[in-house]
C-alpha atoms as a PDB file:
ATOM      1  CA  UNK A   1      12.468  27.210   2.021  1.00  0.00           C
ATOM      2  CA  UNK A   2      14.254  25.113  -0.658  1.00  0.00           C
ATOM      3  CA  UNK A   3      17.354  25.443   1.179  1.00  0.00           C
ATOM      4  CA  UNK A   4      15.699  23.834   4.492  1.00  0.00           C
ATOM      5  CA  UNK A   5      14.264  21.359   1.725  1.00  0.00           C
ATOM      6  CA  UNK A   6      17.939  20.534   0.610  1.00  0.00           C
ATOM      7  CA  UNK A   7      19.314  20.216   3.675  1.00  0.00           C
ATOM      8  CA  UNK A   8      16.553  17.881   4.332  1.00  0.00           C
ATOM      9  CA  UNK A   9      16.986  16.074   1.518  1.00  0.00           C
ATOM     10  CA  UNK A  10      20.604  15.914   2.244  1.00  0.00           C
ATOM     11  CA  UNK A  11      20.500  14.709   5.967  1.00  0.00           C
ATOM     12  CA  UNK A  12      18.136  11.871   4.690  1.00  0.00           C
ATOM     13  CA  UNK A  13      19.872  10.756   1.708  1.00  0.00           C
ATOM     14  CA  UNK A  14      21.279   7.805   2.921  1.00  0.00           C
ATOM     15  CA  UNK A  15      17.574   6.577   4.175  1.00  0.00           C
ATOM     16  CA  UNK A  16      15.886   7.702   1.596  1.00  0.00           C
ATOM     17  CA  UNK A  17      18.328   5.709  -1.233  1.00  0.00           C
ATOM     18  CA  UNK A  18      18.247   2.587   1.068  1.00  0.00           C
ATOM     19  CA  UNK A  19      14.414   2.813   1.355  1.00  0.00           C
ATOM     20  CA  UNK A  20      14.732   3.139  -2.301  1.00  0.00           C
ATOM     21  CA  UNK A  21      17.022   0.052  -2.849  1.00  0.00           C
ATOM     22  CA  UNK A  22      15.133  -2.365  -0.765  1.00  0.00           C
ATOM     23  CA  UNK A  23      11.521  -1.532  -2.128  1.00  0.00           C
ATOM     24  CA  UNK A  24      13.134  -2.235  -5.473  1.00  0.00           C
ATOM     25  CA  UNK A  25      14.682  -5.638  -3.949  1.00  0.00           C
ATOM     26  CA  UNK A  26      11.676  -6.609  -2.421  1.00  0.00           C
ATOM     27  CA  UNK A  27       9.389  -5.855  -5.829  1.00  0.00           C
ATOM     28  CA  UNK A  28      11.863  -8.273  -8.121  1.00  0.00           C
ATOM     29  CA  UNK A  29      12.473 -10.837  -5.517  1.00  0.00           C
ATOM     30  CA  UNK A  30       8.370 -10.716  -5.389  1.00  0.00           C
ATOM     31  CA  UNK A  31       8.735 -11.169  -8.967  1.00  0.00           C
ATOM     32  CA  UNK A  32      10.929 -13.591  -9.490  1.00  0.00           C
ATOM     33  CA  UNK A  33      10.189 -15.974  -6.553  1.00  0.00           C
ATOM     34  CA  UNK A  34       6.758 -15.678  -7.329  1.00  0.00           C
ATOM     35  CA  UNK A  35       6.886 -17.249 -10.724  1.00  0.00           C
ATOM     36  CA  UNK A  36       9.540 -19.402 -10.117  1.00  0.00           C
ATOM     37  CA  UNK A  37       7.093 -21.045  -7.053  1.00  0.00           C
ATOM     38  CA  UNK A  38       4.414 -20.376  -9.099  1.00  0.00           C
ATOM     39  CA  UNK A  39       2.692 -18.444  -7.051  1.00  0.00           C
ATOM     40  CA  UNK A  40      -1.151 -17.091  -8.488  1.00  0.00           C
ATOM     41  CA  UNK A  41      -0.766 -13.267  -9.505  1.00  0.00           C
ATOM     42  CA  UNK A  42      -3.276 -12.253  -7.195  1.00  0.00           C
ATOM     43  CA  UNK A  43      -1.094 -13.389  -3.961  1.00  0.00           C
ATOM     44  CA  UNK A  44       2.063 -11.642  -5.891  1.00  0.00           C
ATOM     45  CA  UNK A  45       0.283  -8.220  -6.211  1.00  0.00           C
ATOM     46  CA  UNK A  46      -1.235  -8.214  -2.691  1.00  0.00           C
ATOM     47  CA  UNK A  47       2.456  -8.283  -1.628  1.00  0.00           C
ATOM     48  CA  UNK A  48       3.229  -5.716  -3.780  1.00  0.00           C
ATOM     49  CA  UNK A  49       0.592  -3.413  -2.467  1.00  0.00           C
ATOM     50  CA  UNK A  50       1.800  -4.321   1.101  1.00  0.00           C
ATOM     51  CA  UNK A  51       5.539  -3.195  -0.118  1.00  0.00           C
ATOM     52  CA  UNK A  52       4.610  -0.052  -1.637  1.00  0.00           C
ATOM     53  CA  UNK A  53       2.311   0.600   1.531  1.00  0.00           C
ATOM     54  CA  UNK A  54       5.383   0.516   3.894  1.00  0.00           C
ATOM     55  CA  UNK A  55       7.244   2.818   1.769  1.00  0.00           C
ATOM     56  CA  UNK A  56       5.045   5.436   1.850  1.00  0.00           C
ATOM     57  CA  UNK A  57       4.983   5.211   5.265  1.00  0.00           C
ATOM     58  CA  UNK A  58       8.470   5.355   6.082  1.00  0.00           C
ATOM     59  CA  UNK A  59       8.543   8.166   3.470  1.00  0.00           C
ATOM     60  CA  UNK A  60       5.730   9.845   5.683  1.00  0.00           C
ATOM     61  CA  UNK A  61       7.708   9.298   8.933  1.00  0.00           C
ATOM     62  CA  UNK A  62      10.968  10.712   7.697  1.00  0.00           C
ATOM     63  CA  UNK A  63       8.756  14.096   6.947  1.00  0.00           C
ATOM     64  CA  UNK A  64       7.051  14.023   9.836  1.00  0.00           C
ATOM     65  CA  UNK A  65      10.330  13.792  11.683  1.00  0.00           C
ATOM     66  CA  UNK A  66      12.074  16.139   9.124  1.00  0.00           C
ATOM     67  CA  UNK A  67       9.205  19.004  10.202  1.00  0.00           C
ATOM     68  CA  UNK A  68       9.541  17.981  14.065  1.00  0.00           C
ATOM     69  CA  UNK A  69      13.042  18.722  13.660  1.00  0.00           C
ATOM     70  CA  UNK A  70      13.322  21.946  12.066  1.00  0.00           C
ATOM     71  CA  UNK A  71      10.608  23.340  13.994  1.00  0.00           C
ATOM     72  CA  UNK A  72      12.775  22.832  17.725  1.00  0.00           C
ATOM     73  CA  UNK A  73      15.472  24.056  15.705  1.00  0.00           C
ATOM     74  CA  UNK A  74      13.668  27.304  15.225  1.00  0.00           C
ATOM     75  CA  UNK A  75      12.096  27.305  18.640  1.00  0.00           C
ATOM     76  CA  UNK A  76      16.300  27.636  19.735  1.00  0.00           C
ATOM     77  CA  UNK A  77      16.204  29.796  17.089  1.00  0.00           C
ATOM     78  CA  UNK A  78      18.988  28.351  15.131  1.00  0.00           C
ATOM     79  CA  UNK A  79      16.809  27.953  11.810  1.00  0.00           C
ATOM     80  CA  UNK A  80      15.736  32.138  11.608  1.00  0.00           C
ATOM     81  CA  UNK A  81      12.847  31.401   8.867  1.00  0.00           C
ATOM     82  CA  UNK A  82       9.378  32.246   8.898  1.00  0.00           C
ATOM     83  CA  UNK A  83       6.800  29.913   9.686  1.00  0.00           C
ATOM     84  CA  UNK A  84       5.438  29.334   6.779  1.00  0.00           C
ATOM     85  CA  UNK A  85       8.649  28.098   5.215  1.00  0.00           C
ATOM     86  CA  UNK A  86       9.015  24.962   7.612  1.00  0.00           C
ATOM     87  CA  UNK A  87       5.448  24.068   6.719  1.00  0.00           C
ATOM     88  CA  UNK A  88       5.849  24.291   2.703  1.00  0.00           C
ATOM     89  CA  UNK A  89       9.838  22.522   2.952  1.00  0.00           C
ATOM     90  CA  UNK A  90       8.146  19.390   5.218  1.00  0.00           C
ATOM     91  CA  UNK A  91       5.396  19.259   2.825  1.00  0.00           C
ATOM     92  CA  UNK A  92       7.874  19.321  -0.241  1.00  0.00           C
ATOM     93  CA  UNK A  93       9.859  16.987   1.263  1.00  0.00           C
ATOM     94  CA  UNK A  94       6.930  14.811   1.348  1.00  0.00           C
ATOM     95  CA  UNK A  95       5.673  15.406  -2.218  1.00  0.00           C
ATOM     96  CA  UNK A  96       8.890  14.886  -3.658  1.00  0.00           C
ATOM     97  CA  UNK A  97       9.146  11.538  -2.222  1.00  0.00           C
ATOM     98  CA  UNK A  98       6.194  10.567  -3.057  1.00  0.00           C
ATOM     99  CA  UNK A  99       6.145  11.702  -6.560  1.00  0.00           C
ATOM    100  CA  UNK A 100       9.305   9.225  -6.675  1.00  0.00           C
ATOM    101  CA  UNK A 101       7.520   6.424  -5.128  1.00  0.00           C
ATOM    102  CA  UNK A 102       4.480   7.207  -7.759  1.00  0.00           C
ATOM    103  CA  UNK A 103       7.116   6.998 -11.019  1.00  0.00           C
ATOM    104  CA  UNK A 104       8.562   3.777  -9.897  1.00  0.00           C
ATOM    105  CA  UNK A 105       4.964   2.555  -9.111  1.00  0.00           C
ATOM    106  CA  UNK A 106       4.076   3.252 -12.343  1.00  0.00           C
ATOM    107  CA  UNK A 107       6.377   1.703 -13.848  1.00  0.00           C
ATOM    108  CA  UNK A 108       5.523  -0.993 -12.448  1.00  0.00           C
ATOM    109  CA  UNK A 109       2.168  -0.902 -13.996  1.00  0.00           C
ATOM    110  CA  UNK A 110       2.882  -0.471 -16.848  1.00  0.00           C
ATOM    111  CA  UNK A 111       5.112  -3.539 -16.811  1.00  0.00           C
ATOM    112  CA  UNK A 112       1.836  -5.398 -16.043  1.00  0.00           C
ATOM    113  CA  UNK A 113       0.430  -4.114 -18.624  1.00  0.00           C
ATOM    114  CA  UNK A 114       2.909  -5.107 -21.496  1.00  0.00           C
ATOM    115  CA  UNK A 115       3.099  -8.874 -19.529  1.00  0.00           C
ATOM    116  CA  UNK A 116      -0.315  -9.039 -19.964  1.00  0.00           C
ATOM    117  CA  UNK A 117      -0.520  -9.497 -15.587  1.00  0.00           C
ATOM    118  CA  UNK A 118      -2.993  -6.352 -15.360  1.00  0.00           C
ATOM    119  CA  UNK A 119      -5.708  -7.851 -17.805  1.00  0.00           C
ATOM    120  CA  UNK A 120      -5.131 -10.822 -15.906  1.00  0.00           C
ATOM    121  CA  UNK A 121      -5.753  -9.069 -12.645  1.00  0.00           C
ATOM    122  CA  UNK A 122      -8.358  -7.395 -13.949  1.00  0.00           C
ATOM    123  CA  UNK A 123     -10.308 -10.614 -15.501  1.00  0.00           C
ATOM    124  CA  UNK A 124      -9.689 -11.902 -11.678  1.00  0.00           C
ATOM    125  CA  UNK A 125     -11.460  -9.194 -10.250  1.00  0.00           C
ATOM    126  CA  UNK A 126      -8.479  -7.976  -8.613  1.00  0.00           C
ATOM    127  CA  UNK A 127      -8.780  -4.634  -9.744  1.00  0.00           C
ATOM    128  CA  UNK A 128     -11.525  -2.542 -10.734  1.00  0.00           C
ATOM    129  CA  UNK A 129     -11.470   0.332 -11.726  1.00  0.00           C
ATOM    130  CA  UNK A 130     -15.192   2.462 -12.445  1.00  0.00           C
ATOM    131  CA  UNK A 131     -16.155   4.767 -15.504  1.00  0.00           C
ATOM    132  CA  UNK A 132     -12.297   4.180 -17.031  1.00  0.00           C
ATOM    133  CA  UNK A 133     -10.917   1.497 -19.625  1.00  0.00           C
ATOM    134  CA  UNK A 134      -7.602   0.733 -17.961  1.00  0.00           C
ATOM    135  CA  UNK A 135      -6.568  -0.443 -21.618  1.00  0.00           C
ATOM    136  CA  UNK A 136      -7.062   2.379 -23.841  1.00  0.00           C
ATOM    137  CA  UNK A 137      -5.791   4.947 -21.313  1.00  0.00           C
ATOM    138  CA  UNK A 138      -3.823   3.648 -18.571  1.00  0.00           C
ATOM    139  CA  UNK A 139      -1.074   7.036 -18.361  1.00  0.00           C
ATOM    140  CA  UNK A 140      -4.728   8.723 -18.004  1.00  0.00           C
ATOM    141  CA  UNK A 141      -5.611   6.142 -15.163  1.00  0.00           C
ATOM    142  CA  UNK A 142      -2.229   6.262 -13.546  1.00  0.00           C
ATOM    143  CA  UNK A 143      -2.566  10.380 -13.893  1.00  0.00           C
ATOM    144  CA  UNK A 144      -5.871  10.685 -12.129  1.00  0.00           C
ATOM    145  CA  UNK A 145      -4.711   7.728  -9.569  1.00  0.00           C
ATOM    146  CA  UNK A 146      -1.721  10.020  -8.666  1.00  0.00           C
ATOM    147  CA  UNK A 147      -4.161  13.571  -8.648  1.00  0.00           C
ATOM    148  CA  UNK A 148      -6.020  11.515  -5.786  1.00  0.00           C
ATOM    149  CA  UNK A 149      -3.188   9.931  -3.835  1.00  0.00           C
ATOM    150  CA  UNK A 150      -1.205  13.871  -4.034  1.00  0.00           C
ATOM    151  CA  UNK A 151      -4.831  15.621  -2.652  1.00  0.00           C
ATOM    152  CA  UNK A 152      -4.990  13.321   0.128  1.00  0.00           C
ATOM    153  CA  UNK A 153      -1.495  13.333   0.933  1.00  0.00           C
ATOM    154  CA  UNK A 154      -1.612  17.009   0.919  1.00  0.00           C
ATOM    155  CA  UNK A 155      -4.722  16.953   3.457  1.00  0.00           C
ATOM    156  CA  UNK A 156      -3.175  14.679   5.674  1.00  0.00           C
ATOM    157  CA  UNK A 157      -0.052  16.851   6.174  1.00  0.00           C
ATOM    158  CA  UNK A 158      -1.783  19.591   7.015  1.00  0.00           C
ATOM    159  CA  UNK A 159      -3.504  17.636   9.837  1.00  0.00           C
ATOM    160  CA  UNK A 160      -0.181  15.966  11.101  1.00  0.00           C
ATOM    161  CA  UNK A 161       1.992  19.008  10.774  1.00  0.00           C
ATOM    162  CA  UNK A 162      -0.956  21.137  12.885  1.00  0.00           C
ATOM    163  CA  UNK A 163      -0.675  18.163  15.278  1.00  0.00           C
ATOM    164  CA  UNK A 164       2.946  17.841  15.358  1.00  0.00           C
ATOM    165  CA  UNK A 165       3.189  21.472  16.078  1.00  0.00           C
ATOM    166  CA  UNK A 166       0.893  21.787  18.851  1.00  0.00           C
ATOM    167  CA  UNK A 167       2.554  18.607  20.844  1.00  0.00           C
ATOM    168  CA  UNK A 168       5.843  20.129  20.760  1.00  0.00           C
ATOM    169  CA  UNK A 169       3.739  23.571  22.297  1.00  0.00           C
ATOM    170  CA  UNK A 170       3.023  20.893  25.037  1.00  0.00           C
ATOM    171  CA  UNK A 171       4.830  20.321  28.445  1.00  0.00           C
ATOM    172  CA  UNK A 172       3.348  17.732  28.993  1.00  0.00           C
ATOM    173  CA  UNK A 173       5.159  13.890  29.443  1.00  0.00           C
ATOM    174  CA  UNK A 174       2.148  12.122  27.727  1.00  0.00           C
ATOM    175  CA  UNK A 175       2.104  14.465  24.519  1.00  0.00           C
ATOM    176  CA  UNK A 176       2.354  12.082  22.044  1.00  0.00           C
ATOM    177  CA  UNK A 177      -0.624  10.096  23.639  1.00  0.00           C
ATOM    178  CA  UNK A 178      -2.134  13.461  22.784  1.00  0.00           C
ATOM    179  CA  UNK A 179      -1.178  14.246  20.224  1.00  0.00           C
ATOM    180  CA  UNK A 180      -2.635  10.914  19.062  1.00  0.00           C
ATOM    181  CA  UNK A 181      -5.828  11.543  20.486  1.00  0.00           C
ATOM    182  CA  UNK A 182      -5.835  14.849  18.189  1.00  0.00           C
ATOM    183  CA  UNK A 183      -5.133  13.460  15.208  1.00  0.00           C
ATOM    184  CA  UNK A 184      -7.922  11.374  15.052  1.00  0.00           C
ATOM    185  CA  UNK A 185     -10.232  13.466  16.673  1.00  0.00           C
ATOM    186  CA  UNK A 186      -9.579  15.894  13.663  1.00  0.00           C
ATOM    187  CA  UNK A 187      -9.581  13.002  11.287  1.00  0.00           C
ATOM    188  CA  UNK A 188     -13.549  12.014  12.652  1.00  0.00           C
ATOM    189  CA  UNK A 189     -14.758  15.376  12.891  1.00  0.00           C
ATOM    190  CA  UNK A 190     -13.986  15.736   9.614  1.00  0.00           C
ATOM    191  CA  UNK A 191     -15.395  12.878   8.123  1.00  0.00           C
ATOM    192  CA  UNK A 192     -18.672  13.630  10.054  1.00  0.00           C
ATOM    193  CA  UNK A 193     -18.732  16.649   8.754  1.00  0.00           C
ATOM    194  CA  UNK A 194     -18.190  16.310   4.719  1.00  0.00           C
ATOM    195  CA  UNK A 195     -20.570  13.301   5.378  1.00  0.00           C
ATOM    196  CA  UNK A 196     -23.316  15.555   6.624  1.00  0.00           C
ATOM    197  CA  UNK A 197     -22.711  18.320   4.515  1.00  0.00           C
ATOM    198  CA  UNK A 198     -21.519  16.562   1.574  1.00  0.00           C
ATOM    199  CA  UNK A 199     -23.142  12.797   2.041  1.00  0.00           C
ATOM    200  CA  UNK A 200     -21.779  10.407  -0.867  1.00  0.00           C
ATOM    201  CA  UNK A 201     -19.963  13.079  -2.913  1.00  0.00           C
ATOM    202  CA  UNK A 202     -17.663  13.724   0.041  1.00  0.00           C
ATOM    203  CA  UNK A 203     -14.211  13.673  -0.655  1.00  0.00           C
ATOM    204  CA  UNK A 204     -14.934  12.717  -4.166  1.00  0.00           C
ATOM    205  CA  UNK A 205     -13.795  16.033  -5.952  1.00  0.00           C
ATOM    206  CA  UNK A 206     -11.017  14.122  -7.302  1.00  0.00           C
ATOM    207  CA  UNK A 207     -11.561  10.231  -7.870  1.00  0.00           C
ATOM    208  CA  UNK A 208     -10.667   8.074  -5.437  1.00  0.00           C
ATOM    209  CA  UNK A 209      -8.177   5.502  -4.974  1.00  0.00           C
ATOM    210  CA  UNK A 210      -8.866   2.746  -2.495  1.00  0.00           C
ATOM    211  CA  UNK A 211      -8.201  -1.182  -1.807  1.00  0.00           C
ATOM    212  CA  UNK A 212     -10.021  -3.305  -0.438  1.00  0.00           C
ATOM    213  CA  UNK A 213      -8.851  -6.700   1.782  1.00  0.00           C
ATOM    214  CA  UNK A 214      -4.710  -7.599   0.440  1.00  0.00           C
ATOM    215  CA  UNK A 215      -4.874  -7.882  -3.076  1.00  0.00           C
ATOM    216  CA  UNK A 216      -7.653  -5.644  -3.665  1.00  0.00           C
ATOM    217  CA  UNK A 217      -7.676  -2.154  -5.861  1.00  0.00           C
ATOM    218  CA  UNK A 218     -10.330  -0.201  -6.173  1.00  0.00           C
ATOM    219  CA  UNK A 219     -10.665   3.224  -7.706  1.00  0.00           C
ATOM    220  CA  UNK A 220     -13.890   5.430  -8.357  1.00  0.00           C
ATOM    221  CA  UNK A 221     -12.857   7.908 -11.124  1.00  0.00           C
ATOM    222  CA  UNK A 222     -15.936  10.062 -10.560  1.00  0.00           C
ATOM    223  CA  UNK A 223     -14.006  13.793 -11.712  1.00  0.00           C
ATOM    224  CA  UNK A 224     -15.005  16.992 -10.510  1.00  0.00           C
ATOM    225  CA  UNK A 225     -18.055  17.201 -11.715  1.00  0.00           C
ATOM    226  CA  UNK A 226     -19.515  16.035  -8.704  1.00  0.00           C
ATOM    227  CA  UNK A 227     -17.442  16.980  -5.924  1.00  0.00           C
ATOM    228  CA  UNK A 228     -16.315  21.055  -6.572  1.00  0.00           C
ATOM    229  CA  UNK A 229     -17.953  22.324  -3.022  1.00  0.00           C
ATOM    230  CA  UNK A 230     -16.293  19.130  -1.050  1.00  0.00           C
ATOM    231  CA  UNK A 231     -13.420  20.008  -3.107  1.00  0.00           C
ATOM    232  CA  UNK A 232     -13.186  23.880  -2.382  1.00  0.00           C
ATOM    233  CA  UNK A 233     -14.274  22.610   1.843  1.00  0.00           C
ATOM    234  CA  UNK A 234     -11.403  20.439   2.060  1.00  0.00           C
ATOM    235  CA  UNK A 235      -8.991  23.629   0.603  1.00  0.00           C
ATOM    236  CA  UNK A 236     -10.435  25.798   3.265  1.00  0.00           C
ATOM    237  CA  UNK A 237      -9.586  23.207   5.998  1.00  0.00           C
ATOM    238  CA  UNK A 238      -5.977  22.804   4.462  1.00  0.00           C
ATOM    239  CA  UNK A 239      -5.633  26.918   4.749  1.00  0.00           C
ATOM    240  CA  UNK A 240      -6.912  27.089   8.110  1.00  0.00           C
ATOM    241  CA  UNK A 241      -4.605  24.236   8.941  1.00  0.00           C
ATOM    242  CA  UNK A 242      -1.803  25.851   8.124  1.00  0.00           C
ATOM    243  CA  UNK A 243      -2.430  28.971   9.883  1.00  0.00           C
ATOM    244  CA  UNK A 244      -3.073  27.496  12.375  1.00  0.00           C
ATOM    245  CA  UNK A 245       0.376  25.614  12.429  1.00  0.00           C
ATOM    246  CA  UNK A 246       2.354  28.772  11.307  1.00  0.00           C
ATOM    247  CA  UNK A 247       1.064  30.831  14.467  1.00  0.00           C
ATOM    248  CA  UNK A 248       2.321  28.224  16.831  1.00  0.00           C
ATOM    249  CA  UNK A 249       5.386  28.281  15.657  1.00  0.00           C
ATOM    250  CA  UNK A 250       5.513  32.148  15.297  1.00  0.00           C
ATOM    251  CA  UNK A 251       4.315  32.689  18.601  1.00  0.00           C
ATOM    252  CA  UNK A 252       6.028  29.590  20.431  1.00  0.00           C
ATOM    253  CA  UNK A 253       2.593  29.131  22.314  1.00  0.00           C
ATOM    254  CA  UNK A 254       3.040  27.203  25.368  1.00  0.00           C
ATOM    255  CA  UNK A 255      -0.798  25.712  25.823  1.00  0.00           C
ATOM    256  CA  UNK A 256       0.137  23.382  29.094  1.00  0.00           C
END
């Protein structure tokens, strides 16, 4: 598995550094051009948001096409590994990436907070941030903001790598329209369900990170107190996912 994740890693260097380079372009000419035009705060960090937005999903593309990849590979049966190893490599791939993309956003905040721009944004109503004093522990804030951001991530990949692995069992021309379809089929079925089973404390086993309009930032910090069973749901659907995904590409099932 981490050989299929360097190799990965390899094959997308080039991307991955130039994704790199521009989002840090983009963030200082942001920066700059926005104080030099003095342009409010709030309009500079709801371009920021938008920036780091696109990232992460180009960073979420190049996994999803990283996993698509490997997995034809295997079905010609030029990557011999089992199942499960495509599955975990994709989903390092992604983690990695976005553990990078989470450093260099902190960073960033805590260069507004030294500049005195997140108090600012703050006083604004720009962000808010419930039940935690963004002052007196903002590597706590930034640590539970990442906890949410890696749970969801992880959640989501186990719905698009199930997806992605039962459109390419298709044989079908329109499998991508399916495969669409799927995806956010799952994606409603679940919320209907950890709303009825689960009503407000759904999804909240780890706080929540959300924003609202495009310089909005919201984030519930609500622990686990409240959320263990939604918590220990969402890990079952993640297992099941991944079964699920491993035994199509064990058994190269061809379902049309």
């Amino acid at each position: 598995m981490l050989n299929l994740l360097k190799y990965d890693l390899k094959r997308d260097a080039f991307v991955l550094l130039g994704v790199a380079a521009a989002l840090i372009l983009v963030q200082l000419s942001i920066e700059v051009g926005g104080r030099s035009l003095a342009e409010p705060v709030g309009n500079r960090f709801g371009l920021v948001l938008l920036t780091y937005l696109l990232a992460a999903i180009v960073l979420l593309m190049l996994a999803c096409r990283s996993f698509r990849e490997n997995i034809r590979l295997s079905g010609r049966r030029l990557l011999p590994l089992g199942s499960l190893n495509y599955v975990g490599s994709a989903a390092l791939y992604a983690l990695l990436n976005g553990a990078a993309l989470l450093l260099l956003a902190g960073l960033h905040t805590l260069y507004y907070r030294q500049t005195g721009l997140l108090n600012e944004l703050q006083q604004q109503g720009y962000i808010s941030i419930g039940s935690v004093d963004v002052h007196a522990s903002t590597a706590w804030t930034v640590f539970l903001a990442g906890l949410s951001i890696t749970w969801s991530v992880i959640l989501l990949l186990s719905v698009i790598f199930l997806v992605i692995s039962v459109t390419e069992s298709l044989q079908a021309k329109s499998k991508n329209l399916i495969g669409i379809l799927i995806f956010f089929a799952i994606g409603l079925v679940l919320t209907v369900i950890e709303s009825a089973l689960f009503g407000s404390s759904a999804s909240h086993a780890i706080p929540q990170l959300n924003t609202e309009g495009p310089a909005m930032l919201w984030m519930q910090a609500r622990g686990l107190n409240a959320g263990w069973v939604a918590f220990l749901f969402e890990l079952a659907v993640i297992a099941a996912f991944v079964t699920l995904t491993a035994r199509l590409i064990d058994r190269k099932v061809k379902i049309a």
